[in-house]
Each structure stands twice: as structure tokens, then as C-alpha cells.
N, C-alpha and C. Protein backbone atom coordinates (compact mmCIF):
# COMPACT_ATOMS: atom_id res chain seq x y z
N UNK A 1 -30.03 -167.69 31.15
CA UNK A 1 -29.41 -168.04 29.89
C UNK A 1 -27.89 -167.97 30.02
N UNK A 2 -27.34 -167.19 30.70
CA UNK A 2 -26.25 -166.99 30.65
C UNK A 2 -25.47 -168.03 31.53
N UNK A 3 -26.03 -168.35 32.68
CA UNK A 3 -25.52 -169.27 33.05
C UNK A 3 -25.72 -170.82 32.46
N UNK A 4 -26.75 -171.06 32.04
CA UNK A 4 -26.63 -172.20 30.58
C UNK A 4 -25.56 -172.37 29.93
N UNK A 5 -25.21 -171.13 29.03
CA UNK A 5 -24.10 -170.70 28.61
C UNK A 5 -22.77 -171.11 28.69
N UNK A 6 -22.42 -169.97 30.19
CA UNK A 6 -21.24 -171.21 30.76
C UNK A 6 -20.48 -172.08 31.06
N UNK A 7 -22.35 -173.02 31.61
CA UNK A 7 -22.11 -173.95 32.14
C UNK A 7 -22.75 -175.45 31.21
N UNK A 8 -23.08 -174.95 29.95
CA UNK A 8 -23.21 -176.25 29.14
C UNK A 8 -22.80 -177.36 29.06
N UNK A 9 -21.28 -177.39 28.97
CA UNK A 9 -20.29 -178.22 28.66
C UNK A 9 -20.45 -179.39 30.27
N UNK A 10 -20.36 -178.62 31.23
CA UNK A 10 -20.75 -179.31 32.51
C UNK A 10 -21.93 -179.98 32.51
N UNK A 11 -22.91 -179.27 32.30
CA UNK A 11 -24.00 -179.93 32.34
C UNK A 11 -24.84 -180.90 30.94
N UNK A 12 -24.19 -180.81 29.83
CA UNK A 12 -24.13 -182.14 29.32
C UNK A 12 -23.38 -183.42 29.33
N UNK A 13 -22.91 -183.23 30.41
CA UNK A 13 -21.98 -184.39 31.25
C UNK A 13 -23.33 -185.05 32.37
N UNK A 14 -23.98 -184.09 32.71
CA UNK A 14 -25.41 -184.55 33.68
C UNK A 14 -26.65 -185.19 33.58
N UNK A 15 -27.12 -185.81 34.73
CA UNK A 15 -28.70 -185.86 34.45
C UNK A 15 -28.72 -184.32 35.07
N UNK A 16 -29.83 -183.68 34.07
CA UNK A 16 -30.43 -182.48 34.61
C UNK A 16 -32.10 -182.54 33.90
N UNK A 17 -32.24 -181.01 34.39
CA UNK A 17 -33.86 -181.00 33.76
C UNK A 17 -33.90 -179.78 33.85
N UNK A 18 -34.80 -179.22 33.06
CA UNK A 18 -35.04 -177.25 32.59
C UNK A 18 -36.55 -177.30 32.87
N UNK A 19 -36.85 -176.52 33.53
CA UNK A 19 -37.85 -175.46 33.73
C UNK A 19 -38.35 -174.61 33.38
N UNK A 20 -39.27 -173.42 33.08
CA UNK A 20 -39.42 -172.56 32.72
C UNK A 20 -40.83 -172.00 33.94
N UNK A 21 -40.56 -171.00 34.43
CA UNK A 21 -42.20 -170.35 35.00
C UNK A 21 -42.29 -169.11 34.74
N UNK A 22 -43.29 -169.03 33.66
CA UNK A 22 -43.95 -167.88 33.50
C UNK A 22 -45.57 -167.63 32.63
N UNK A 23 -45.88 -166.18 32.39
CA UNK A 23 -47.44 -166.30 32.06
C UNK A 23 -48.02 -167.38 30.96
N UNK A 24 -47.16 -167.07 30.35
CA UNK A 24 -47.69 -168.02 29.21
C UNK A 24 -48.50 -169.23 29.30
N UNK A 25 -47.86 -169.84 30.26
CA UNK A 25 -48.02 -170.89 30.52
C UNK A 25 -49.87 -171.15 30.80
N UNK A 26 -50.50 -170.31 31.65
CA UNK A 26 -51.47 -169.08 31.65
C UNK A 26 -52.48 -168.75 30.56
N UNK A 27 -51.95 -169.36 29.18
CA UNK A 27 -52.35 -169.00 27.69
C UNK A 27 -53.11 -169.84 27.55
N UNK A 28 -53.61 -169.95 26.29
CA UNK A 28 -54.44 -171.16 25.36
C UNK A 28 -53.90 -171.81 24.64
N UNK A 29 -53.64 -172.99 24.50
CA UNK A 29 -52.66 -174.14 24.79
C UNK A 29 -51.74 -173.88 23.48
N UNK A 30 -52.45 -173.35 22.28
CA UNK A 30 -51.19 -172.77 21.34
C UNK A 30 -50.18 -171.88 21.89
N UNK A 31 -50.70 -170.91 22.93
CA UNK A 31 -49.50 -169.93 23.18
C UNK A 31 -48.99 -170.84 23.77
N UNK A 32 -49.23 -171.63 24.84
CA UNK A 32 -48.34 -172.33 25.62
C UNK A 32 -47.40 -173.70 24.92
N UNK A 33 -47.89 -174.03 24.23
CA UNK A 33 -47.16 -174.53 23.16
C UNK A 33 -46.04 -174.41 22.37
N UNK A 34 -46.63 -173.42 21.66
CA UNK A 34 -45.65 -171.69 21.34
C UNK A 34 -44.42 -171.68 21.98
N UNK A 35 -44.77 -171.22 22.99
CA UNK A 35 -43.36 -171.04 24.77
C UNK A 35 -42.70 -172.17 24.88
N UNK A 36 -43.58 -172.96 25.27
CA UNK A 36 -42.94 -174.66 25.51
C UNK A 36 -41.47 -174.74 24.70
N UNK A 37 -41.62 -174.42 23.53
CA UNK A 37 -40.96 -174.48 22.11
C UNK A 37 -40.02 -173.84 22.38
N UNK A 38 -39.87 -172.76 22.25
CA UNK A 38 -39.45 -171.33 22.11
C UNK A 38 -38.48 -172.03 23.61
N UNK A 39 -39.01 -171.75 24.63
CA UNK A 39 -38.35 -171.45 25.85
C UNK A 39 -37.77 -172.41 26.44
N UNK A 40 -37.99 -173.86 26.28
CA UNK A 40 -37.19 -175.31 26.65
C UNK A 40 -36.99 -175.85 25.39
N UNK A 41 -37.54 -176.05 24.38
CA UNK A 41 -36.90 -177.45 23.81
C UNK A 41 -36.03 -176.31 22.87
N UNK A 42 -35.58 -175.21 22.10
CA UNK A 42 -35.04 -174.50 21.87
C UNK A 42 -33.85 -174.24 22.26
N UNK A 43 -33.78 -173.81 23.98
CA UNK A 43 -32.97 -173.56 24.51
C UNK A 43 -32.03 -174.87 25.28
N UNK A 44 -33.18 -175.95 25.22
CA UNK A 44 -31.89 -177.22 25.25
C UNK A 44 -31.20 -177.53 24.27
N UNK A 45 -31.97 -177.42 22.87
CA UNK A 45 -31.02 -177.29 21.70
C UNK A 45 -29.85 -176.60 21.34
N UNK A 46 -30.05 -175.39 21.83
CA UNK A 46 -29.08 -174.66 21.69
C UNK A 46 -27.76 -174.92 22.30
N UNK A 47 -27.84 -175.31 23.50
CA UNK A 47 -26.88 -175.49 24.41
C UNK A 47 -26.59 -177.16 24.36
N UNK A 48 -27.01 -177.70 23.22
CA UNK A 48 -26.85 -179.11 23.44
C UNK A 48 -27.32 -179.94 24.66
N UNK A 49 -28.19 -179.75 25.11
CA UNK A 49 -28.13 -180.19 26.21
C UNK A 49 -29.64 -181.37 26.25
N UNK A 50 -29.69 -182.38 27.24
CA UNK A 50 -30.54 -183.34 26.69
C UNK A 50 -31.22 -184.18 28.22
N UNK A 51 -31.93 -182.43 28.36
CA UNK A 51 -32.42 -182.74 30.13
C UNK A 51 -34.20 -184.11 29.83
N UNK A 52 -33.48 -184.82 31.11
CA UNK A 52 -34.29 -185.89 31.41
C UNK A 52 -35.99 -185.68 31.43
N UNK A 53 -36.03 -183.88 31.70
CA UNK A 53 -37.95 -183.58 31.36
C UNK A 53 -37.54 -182.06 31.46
N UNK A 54 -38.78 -181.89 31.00
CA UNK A 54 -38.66 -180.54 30.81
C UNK A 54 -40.38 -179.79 31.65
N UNK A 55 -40.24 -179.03 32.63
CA UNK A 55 -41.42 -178.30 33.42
C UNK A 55 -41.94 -177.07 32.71
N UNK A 56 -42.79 -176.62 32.32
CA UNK A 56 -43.56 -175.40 32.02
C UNK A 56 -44.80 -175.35 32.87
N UNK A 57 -44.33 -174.02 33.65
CA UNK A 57 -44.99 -173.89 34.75
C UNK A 57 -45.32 -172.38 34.97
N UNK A 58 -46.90 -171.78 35.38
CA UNK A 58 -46.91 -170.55 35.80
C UNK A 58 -46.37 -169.33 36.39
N UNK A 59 -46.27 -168.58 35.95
CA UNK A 59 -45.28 -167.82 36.83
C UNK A 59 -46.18 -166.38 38.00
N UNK A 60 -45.29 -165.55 38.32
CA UNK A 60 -45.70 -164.23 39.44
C UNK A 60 -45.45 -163.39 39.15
N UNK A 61 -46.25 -162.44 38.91
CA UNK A 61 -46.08 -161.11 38.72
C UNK A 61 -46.41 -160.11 39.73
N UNK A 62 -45.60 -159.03 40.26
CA UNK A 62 -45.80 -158.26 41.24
C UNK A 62 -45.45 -156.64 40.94
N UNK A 63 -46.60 -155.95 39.88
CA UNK A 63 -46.23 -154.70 39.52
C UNK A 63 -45.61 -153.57 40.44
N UNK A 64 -45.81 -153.77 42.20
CA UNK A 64 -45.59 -153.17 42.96
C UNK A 64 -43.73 -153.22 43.07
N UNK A 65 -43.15 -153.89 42.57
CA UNK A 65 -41.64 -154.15 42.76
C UNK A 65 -41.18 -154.37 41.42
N UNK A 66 -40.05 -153.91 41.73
CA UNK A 66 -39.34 -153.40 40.20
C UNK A 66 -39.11 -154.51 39.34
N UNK A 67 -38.99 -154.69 38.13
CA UNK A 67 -38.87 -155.44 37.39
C UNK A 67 -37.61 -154.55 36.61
N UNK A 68 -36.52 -154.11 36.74
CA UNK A 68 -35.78 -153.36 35.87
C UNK A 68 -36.52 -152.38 35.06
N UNK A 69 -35.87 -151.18 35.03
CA UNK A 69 -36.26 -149.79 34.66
C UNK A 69 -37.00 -150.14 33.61
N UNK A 70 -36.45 -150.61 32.53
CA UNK A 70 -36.94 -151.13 31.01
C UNK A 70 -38.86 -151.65 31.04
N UNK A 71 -38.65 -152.63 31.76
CA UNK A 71 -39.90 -153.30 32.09
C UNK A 71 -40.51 -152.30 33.07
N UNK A 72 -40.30 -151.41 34.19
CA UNK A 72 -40.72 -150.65 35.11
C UNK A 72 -41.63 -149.62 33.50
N UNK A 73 -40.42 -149.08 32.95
CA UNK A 73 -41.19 -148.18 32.02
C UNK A 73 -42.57 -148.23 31.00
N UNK A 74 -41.96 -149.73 30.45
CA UNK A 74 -43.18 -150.66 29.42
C UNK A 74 -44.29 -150.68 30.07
N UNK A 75 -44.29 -150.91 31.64
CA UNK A 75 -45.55 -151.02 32.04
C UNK A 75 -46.18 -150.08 32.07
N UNK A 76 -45.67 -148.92 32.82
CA UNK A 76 -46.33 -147.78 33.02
C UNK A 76 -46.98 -147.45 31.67
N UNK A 77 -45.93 -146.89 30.95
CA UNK A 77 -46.65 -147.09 29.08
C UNK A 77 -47.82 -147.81 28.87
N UNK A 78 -48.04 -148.71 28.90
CA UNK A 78 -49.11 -149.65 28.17
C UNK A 78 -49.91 -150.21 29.17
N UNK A 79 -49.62 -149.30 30.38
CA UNK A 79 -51.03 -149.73 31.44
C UNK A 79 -52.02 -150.10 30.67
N UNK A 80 -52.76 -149.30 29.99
CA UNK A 80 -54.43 -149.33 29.46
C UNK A 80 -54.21 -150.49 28.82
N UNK A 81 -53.38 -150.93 27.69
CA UNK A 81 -53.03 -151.49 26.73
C UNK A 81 -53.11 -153.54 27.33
N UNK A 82 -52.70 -152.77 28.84
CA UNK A 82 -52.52 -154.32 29.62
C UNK A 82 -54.01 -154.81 30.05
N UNK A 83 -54.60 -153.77 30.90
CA UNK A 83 -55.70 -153.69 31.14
C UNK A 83 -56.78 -154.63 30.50
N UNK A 84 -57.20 -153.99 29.29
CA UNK A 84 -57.27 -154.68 27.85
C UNK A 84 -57.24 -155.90 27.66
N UNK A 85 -56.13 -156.23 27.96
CA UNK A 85 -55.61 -157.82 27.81
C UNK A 85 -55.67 -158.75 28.83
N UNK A 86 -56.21 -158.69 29.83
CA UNK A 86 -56.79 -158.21 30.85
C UNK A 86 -55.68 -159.08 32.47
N UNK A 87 -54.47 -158.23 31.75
CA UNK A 87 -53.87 -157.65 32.79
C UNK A 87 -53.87 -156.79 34.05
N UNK A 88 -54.50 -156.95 35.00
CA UNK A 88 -54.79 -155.42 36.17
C UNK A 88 -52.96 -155.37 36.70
N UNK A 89 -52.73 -154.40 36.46
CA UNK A 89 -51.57 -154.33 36.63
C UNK A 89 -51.51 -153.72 38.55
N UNK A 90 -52.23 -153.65 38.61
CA UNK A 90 -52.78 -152.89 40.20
C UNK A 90 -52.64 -154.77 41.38
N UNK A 91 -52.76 -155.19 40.94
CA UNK A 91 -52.98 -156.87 41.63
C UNK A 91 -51.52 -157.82 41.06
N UNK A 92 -51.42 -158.58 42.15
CA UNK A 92 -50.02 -159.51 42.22
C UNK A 92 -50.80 -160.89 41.05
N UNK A 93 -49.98 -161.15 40.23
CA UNK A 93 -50.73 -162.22 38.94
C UNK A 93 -49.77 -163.87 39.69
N UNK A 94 -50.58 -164.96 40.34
CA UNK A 94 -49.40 -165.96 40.79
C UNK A 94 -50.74 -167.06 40.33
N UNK A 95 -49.88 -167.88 38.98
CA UNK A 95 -50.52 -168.51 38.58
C UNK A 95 -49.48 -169.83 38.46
N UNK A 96 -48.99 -170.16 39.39
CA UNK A 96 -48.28 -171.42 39.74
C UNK A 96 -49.00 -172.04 40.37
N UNK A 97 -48.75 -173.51 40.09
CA UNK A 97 -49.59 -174.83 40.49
C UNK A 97 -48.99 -175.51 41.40
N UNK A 98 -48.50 -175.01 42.94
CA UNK A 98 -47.53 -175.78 43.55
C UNK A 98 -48.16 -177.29 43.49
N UNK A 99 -48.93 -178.10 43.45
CA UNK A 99 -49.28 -179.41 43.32
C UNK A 99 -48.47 -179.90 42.09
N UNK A 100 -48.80 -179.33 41.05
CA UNK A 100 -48.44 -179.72 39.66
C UNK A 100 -47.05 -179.83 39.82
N UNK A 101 -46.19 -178.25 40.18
CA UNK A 101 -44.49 -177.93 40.76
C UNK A 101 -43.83 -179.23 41.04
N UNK A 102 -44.54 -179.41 42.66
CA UNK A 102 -43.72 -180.56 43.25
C UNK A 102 -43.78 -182.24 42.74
N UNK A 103 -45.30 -182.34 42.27
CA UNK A 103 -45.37 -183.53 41.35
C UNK A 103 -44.01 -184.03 40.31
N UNK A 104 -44.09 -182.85 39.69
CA UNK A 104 -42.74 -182.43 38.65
C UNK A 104 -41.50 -183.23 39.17
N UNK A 105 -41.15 -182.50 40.33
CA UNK A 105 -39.66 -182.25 41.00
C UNK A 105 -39.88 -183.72 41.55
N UNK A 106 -41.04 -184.56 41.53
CA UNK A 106 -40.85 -185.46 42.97
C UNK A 106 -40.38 -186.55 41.35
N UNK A 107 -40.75 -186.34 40.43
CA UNK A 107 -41.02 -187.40 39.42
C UNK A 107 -39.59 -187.25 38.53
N UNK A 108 -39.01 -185.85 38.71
CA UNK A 108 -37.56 -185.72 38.25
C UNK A 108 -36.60 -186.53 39.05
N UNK A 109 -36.72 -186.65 40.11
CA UNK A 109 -36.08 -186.91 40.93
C UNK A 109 -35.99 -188.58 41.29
N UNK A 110 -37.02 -189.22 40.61
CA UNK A 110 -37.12 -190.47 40.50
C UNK A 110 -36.44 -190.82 39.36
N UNK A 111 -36.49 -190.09 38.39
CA UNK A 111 -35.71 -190.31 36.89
C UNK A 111 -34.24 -190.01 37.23
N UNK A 112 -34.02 -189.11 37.46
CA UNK A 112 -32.51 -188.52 38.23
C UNK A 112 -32.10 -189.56 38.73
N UNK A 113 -32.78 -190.39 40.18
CA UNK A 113 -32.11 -191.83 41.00
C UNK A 113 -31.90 -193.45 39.74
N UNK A 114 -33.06 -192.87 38.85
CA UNK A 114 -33.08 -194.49 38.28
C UNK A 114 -34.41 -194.96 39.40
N UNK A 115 -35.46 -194.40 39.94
CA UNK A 115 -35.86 -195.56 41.01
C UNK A 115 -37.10 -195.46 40.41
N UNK A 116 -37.71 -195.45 38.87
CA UNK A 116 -38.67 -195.70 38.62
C UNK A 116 -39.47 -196.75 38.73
């Protein structure tokens, strides 16, 4: 975000495109919907910005490596709570679609040239 921020003014001078990878994506098509919202077309709004597509894509989770103290703590906290939800916080979560990924990037990149 912060570099969005910054670098707005530059990059509504561009062809660009926004991304997003994470669980949600993972959800039932309202949550992911939900996110979609929330996390790209939101945040291109915000920043004015008026990227050529927009990716929502799975993301990785690896409880074994830190995620900042904050998030290190939440987890520990609400282990059971994750569990539940049926989070195993004990197992790496990688629910990216590299097929889907590069499809993405190969099809941005045709929009980006003009060589549709």
C-alpha cells in the first residue's frame, strides 16, 4: 500500500495491473467477491489508478516462519479458534494456481503490448 501511495501519480501515467494473493481467494465466492472489492477495485480507486486487469489469486501460509510479532501472537491465541475454521495451523496452506498465475501474466502482457 504504501508504495501505491507514493508511487500513484507515476503509475497513473502507466499501463499497469494489481494483483492481490491471498486466502480468501480460497473462500465461497461471496467472500471472494467480498476481497475482490475490498482489496483491488477499492484500492485502485483510491489511488486513482485504472490498471488494465486486475488478478485475485491464492495465497501461502507458513505458520513455521514469522509473520510479525502481532500476527506471530494472534496465532498462537486463537490456535483452537483456527483449527475450527479449519485452519491446521501445524501445515504450510499454498493455495495458488500457478496455471491460472501465469495465464494471468501471459494475457496482461498481451494487453500491456497492444498484441491482442
Amino acid at each position: 500500500m504504501s508504495f501505491l501511495e507514493e508511487n500513484a501519480e507515476l503509475l497513473r501515467a502507466k499501463k499497469m495491473a494489481l494483483f492481490v494473493s491471498c486466502q480468501m481467494a480460497d473462500r465461497e465466492k461471496e467472500a471472494r467477491d467480498k476481497a475482490k472489492i475490498l482489496y483491488l477495485e477499492k484500492v485502485a480507486e483510491k489511488y486513482g489508478l485504472k490498471p488494465i486487469s486486475l488478478g485475485f489469486f491464492g495465497g501461502f501460509l507458513d505458520f513455521h516462519k514469522s509473520h510479525g510479532l502481532l500476527v506471530d501472537v494472534l496465532v498462537r491465541v486463537n490456535r483452537n479458534s483456527l483449527l475450527k475454521q479449519g485452519l491446521d495451523t501445524s501445515k504450510v496452506h499454498d493455495t495458488r494456481d500457478w496455471t491460472n498465475i501465469e495465464a494471468w501474466a501471459c494475457q496482461v502482457a498481451k494487453v500491456a503490448s497492444n498484441k491482442q
